[in-house]
N, C-alpha and C. Protein backbone atom coordinates (compact mmCIF):
# COMPACT_ATOMS: atom_id res chain seq x y z
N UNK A 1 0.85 -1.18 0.00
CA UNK A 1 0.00 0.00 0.00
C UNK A 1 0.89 1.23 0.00
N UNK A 2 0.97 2.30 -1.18
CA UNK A 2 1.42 3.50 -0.95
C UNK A 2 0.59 4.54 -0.79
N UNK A 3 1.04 5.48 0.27
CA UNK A 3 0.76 6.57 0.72
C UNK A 3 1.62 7.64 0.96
N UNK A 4 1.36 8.63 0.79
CA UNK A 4 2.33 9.60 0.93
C UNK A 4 2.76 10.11 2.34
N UNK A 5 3.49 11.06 2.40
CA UNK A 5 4.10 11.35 3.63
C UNK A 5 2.46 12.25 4.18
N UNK A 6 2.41 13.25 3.45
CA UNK A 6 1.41 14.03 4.13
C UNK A 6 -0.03 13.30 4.50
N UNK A 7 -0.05 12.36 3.82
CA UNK A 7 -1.34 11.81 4.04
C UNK A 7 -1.02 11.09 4.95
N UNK A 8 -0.51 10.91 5.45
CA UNK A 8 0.26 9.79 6.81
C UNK A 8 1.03 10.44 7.92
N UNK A 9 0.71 11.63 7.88
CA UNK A 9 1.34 12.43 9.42
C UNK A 9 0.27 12.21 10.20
N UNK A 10 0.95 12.08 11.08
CA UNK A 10 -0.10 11.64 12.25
C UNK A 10 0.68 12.40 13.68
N UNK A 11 0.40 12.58 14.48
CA UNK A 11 0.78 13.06 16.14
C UNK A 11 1.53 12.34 16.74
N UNK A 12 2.53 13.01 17.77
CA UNK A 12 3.60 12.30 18.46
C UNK A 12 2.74 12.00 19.99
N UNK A 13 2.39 10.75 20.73
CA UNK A 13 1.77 10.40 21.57
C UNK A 13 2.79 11.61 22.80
N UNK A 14 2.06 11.81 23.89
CA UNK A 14 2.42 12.35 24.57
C UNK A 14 1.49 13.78 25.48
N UNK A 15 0.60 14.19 24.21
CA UNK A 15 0.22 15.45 24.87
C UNK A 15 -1.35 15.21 24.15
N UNK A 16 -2.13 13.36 24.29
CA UNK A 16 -2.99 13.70 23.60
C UNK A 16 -4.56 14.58 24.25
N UNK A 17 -5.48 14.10 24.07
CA UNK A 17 -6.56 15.56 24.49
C UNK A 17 -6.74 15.14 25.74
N UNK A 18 -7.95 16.03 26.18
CA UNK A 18 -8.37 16.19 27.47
C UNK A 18 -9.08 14.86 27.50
N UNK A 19 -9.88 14.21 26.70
CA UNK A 19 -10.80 12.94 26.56
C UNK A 19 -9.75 11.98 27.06
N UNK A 20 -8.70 11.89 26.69
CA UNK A 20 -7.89 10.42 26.78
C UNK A 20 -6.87 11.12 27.37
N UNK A 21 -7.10 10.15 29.05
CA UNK A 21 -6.02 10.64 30.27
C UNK A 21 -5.27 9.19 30.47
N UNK A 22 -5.24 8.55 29.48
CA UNK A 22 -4.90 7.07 30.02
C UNK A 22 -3.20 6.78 28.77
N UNK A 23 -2.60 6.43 29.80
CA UNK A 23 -1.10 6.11 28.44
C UNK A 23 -1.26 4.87 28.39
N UNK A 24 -1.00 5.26 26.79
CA UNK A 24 -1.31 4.40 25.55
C UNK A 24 -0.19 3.71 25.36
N UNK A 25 -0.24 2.28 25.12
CA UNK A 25 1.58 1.54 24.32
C UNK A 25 0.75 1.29 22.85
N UNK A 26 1.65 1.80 21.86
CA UNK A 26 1.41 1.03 20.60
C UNK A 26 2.39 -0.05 19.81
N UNK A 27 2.04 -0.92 19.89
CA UNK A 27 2.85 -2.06 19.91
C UNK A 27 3.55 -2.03 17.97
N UNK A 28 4.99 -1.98 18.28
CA UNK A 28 5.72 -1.96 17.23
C UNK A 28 4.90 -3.17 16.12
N UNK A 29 5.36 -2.19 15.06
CA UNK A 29 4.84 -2.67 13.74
C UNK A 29 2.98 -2.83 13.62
N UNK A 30 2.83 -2.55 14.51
CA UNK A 30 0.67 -2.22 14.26
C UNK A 30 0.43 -1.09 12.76
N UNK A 31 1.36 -0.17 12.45
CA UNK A 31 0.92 0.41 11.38
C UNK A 31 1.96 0.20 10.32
N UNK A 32 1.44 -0.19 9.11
CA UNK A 32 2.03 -0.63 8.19
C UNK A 32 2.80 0.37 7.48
N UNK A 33 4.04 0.22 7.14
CA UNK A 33 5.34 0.88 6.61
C UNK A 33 4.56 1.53 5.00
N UNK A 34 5.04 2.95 4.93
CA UNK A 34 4.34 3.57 3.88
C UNK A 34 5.89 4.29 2.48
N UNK A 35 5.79 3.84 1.31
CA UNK A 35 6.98 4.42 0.23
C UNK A 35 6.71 6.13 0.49
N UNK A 36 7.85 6.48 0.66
CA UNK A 36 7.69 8.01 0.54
C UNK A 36 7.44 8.50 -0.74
N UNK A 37 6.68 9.52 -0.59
CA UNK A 37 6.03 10.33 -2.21
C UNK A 37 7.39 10.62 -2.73
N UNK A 38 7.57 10.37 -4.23
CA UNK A 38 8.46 10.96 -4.89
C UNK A 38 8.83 12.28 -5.41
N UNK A 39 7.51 13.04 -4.92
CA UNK A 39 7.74 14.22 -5.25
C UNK A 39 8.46 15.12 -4.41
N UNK A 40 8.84 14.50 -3.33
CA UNK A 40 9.50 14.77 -1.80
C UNK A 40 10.51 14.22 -1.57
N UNK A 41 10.60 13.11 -1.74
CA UNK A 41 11.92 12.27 -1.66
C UNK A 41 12.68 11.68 -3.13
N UNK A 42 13.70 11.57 -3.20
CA UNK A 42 14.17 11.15 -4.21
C UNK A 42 15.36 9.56 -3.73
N UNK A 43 15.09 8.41 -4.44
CA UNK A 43 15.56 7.35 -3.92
C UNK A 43 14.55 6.59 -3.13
N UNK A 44 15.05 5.18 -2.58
CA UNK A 44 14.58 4.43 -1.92
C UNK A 44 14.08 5.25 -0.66
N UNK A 45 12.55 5.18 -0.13
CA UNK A 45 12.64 6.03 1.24
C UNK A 45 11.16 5.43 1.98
N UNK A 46 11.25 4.60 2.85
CA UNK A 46 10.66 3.93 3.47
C UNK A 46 10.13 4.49 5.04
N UNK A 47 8.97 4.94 5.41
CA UNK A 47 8.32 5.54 6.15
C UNK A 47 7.55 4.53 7.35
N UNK A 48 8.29 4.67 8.87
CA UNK A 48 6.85 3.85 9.92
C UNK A 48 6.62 5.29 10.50
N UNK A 49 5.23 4.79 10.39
CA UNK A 49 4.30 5.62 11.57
C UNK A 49 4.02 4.86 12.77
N UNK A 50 4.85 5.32 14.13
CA UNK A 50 4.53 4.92 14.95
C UNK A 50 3.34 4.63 15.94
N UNK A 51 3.18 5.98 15.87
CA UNK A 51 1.82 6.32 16.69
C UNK A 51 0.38 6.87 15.75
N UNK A 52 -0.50 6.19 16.14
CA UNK A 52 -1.78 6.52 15.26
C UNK A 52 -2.26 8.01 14.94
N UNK A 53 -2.97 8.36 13.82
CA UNK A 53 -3.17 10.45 13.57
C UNK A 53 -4.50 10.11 14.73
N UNK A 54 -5.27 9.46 15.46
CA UNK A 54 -5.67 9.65 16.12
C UNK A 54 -5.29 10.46 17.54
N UNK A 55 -4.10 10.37 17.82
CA UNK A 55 -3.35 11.14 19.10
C UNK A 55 -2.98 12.33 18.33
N UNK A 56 -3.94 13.39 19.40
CA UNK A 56 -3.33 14.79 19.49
C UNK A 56 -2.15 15.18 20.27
N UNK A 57 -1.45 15.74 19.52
CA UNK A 57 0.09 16.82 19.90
C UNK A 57 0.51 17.41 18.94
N UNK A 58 1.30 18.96 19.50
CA UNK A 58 1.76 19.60 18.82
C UNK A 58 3.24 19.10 17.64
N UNK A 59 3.30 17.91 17.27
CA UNK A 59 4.31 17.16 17.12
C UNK A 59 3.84 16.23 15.84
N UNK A 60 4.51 15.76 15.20
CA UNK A 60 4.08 14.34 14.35
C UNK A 60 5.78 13.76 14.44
N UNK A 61 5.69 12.21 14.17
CA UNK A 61 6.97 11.30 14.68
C UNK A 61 7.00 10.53 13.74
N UNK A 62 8.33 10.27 13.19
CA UNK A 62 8.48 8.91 11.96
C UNK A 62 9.69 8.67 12.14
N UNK A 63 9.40 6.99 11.71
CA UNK A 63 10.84 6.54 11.74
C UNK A 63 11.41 6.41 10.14
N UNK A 64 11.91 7.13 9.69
CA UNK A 64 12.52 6.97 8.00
C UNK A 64 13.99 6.63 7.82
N UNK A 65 13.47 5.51 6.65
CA UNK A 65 14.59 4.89 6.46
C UNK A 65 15.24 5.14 4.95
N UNK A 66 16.64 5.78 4.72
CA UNK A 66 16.88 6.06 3.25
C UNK A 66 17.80 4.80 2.79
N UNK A 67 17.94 4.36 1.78
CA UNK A 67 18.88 3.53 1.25
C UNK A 67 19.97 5.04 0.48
N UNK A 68 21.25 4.13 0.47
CA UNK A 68 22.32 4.61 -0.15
C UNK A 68 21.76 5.64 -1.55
N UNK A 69 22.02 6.77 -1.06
CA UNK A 69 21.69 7.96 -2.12
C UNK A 69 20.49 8.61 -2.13
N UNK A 70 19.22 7.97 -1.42
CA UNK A 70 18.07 8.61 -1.11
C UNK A 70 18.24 10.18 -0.11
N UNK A 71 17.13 10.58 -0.52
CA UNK A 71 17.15 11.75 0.08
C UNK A 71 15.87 12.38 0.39
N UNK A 72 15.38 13.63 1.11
CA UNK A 72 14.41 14.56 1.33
C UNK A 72 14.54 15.34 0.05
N UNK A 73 13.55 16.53 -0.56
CA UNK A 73 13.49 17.41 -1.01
C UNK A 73 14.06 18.52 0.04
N UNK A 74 14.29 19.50 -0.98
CA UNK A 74 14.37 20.78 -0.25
C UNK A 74 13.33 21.07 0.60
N UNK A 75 13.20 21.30 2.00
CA UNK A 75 12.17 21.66 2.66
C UNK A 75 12.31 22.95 3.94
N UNK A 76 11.58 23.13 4.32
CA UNK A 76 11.72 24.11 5.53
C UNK A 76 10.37 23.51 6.74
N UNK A 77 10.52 23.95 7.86
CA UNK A 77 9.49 23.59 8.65
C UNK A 77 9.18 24.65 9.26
N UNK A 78 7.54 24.67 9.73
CA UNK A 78 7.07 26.14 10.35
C UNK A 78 7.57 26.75 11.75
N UNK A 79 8.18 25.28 12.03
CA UNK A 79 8.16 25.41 13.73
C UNK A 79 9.42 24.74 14.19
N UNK A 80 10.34 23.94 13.14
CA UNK A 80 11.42 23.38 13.34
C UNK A 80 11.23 21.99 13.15
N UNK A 81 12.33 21.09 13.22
CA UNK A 81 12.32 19.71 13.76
C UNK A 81 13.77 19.08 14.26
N UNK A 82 13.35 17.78 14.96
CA UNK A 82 14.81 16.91 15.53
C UNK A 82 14.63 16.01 15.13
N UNK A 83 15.84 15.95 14.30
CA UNK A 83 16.35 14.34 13.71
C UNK A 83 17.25 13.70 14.42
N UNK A 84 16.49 12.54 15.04
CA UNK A 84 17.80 11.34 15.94
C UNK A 84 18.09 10.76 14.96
N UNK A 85 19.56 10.31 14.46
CA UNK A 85 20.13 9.13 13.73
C UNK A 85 19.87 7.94 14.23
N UNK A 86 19.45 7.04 14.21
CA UNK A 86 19.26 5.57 14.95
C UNK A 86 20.39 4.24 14.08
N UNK A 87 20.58 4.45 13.04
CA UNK A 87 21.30 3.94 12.42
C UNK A 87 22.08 4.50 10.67
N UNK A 88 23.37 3.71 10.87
CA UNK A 88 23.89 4.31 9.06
C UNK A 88 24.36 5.00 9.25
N UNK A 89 24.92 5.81 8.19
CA UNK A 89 25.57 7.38 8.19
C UNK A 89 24.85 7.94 6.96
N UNK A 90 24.48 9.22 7.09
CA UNK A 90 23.67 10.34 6.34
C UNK A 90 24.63 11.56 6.24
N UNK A 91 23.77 12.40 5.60
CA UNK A 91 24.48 13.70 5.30
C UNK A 91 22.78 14.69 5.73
N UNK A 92 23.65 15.76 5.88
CA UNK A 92 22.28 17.00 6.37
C UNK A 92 22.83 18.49 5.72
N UNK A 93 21.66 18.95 5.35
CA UNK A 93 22.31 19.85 4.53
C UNK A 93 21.60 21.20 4.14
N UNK A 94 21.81 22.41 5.16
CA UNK A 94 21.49 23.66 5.34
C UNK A 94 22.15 24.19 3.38
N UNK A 95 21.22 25.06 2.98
CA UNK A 95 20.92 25.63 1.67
C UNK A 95 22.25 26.83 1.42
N UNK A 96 23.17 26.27 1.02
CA UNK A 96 24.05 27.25 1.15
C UNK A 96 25.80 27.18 1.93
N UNK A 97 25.42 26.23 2.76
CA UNK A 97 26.02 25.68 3.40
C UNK A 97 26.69 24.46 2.79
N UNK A 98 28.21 24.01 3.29
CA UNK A 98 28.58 22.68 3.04
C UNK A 98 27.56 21.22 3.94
N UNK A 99 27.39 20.36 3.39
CA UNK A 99 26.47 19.12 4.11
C UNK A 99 27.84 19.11 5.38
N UNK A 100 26.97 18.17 6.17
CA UNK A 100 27.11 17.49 7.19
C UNK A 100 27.57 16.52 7.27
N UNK A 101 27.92 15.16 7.57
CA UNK A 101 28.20 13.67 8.05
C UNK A 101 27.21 13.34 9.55
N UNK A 102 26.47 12.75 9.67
CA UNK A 102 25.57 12.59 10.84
C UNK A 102 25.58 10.89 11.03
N UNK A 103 25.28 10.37 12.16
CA UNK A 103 25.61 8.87 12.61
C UNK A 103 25.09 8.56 13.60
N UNK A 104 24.39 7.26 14.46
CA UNK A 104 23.73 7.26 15.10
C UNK A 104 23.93 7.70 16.33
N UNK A 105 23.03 7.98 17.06
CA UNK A 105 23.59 8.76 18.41
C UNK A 105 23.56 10.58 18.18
N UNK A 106 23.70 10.87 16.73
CA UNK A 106 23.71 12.39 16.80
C UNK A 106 21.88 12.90 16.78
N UNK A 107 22.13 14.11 17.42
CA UNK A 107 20.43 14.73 17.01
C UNK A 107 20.65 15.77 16.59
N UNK A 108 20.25 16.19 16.29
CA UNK A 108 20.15 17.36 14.61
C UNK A 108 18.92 18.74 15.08
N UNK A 109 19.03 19.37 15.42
CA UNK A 109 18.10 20.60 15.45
C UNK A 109 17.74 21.42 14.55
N UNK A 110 17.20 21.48 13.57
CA UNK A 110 16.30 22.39 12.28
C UNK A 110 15.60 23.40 12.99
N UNK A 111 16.31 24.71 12.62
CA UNK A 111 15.61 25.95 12.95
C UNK A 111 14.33 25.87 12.11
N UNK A 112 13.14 26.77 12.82
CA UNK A 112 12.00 27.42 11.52
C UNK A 112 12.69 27.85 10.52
N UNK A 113 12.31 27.59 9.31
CA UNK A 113 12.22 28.68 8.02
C UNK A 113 13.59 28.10 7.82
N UNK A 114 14.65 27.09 7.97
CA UNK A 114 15.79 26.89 7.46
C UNK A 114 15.35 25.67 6.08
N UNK A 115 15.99 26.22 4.90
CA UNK A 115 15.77 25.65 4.04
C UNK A 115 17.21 24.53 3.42
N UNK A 116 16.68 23.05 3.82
CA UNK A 116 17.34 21.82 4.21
C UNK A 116 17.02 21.00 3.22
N UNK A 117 17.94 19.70 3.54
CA UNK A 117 17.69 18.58 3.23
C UNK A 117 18.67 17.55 3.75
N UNK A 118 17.89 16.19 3.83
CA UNK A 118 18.84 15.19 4.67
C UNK A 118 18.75 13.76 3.91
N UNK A 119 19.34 12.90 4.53
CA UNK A 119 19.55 11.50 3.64
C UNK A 119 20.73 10.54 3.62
N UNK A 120 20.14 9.68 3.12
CA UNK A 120 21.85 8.75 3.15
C UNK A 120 22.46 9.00 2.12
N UNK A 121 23.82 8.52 3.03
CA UNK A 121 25.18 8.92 1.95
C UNK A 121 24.84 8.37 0.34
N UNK A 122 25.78 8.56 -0.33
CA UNK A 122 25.84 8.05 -1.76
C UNK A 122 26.38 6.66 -1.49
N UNK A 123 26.66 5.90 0.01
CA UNK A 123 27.52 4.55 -0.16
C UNK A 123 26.80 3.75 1.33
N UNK A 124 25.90 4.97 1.67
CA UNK A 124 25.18 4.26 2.89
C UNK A 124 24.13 4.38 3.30
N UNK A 125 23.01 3.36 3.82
CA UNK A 125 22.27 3.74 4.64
C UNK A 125 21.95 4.29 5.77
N UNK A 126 20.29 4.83 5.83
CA UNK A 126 20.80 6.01 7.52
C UNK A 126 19.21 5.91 7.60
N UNK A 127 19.10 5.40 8.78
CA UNK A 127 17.61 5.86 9.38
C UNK A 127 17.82 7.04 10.86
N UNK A 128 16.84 7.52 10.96
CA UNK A 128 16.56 8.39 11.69
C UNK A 128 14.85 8.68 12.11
N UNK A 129 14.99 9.13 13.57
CA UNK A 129 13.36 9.35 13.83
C UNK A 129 13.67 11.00 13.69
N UNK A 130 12.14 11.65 13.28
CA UNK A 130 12.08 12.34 12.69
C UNK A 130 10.93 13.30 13.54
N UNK A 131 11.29 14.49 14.91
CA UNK A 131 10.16 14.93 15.21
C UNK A 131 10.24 15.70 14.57
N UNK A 132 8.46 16.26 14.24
CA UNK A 132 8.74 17.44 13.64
C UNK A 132 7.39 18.34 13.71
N UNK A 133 7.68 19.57 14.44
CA UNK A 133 6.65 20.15 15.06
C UNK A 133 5.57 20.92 14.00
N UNK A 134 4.12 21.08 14.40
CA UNK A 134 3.22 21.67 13.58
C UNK A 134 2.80 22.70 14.73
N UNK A 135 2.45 23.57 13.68
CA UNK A 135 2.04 25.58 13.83
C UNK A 135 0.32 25.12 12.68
N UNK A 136 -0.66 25.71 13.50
CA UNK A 136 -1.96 25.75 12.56
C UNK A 136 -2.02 24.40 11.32
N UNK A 137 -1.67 23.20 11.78
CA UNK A 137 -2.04 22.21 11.08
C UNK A 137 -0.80 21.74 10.03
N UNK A 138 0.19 22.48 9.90
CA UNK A 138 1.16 22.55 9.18
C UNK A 138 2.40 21.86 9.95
N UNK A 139 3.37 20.97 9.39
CA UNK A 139 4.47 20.46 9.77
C UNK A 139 5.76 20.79 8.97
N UNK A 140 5.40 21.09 7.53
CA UNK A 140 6.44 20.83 6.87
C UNK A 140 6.16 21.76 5.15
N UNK A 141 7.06 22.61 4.76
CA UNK A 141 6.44 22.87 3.58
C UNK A 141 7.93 22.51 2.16
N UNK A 142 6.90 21.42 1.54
CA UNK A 142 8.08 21.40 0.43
C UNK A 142 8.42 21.96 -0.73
N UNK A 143 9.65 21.93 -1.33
CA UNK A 143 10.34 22.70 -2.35
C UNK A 143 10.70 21.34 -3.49
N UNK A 144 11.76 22.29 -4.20
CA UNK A 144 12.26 21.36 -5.44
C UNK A 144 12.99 20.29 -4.71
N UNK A 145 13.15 19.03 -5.53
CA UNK A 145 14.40 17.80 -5.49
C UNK A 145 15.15 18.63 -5.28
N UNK A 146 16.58 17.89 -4.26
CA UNK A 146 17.55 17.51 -4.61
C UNK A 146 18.60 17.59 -5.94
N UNK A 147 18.81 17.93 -7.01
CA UNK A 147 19.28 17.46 -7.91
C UNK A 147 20.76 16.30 -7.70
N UNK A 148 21.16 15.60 -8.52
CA UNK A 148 22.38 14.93 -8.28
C UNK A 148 23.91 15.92 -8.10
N UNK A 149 23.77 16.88 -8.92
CA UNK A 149 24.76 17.47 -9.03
C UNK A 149 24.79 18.05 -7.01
N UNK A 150 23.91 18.65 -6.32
CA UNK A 150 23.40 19.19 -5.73
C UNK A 150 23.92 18.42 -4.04
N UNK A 151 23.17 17.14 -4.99
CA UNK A 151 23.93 15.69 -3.44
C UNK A 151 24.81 15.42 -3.54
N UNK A 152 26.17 15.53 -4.68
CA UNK A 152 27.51 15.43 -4.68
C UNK A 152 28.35 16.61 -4.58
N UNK A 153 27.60 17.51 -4.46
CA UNK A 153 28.96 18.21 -3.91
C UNK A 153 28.43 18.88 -3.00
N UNK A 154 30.14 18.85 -1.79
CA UNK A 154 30.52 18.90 -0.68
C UNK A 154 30.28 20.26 -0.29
């Protein structure tokens, strides 16, 4: 089943409503792994949603996984986000700026309005969880690919 990223944001458990005072476990692998839209990602890019869009918070959470050379589009976020590395080595990469090298164990802070992109190397894989905060219903607003020329140089 494919679905896109936006149609599959859902809330980071933690701050859900006033109705539901009771903590929730959602038992790994209950929601089925979604291909990231290509118009957003470029390469292999494999999406879990942990927690159901039924839980309210100011937050949405994914675990994404790139194969060797995959990547994000150019994007910015309204409100920021934190990328934990959990595995692989990736690259991160402020608009203007030389990329990054990132590895598990690092976390990554995305200002608002910084216009980015992240992904695995050209020789490796890299997953990472992915918070990423929403302002008025909004998490994330995207731009152009990547180009190749763009992900190879340093």
């Amino acid at each position: 089943m494919k679905k896109t990223l936006m149609a599959a944001t859902f809330a980071l458990a933690g701050a859900a409503s006033a109705d539901a005072q009771e903590i929730q476990v959602f038992p790994s692998g209950a929601s089925p792994s979604v291909t990231a839209d290509p118009k957003n990602f470029s390469g292999q890019v494999i999406i879990d949603l942990p927690v159901p869009s039924s839980v309210e918070a100011p937050a949405s959470l994914g675990l994404v996984n790139f194969a060797p050379g995959a990547r994000t589009a150019w994007h910015t976020h309204p409100v920021g986000q934190t990328l934990i590395v959990t595995a692989g080595k990736g690259w991160v990469q402020r608009d203007g700026q030389p990329r990054q090298d990132i590895k598990p164990g690092d976390v990554v802070w995305i200002p608002a309005g910084i216009k980015h992109w992240h992904g695995g190397t050209d020789t490796n894989a890299m997953s990472h969880i992915a918070v990423t905060y929403v302002r008025d219903g909004q998490n994330v607003d995207w731009m152009e690919l990547v180009t190749d020329e763009q992900y190879a140089d340093r």
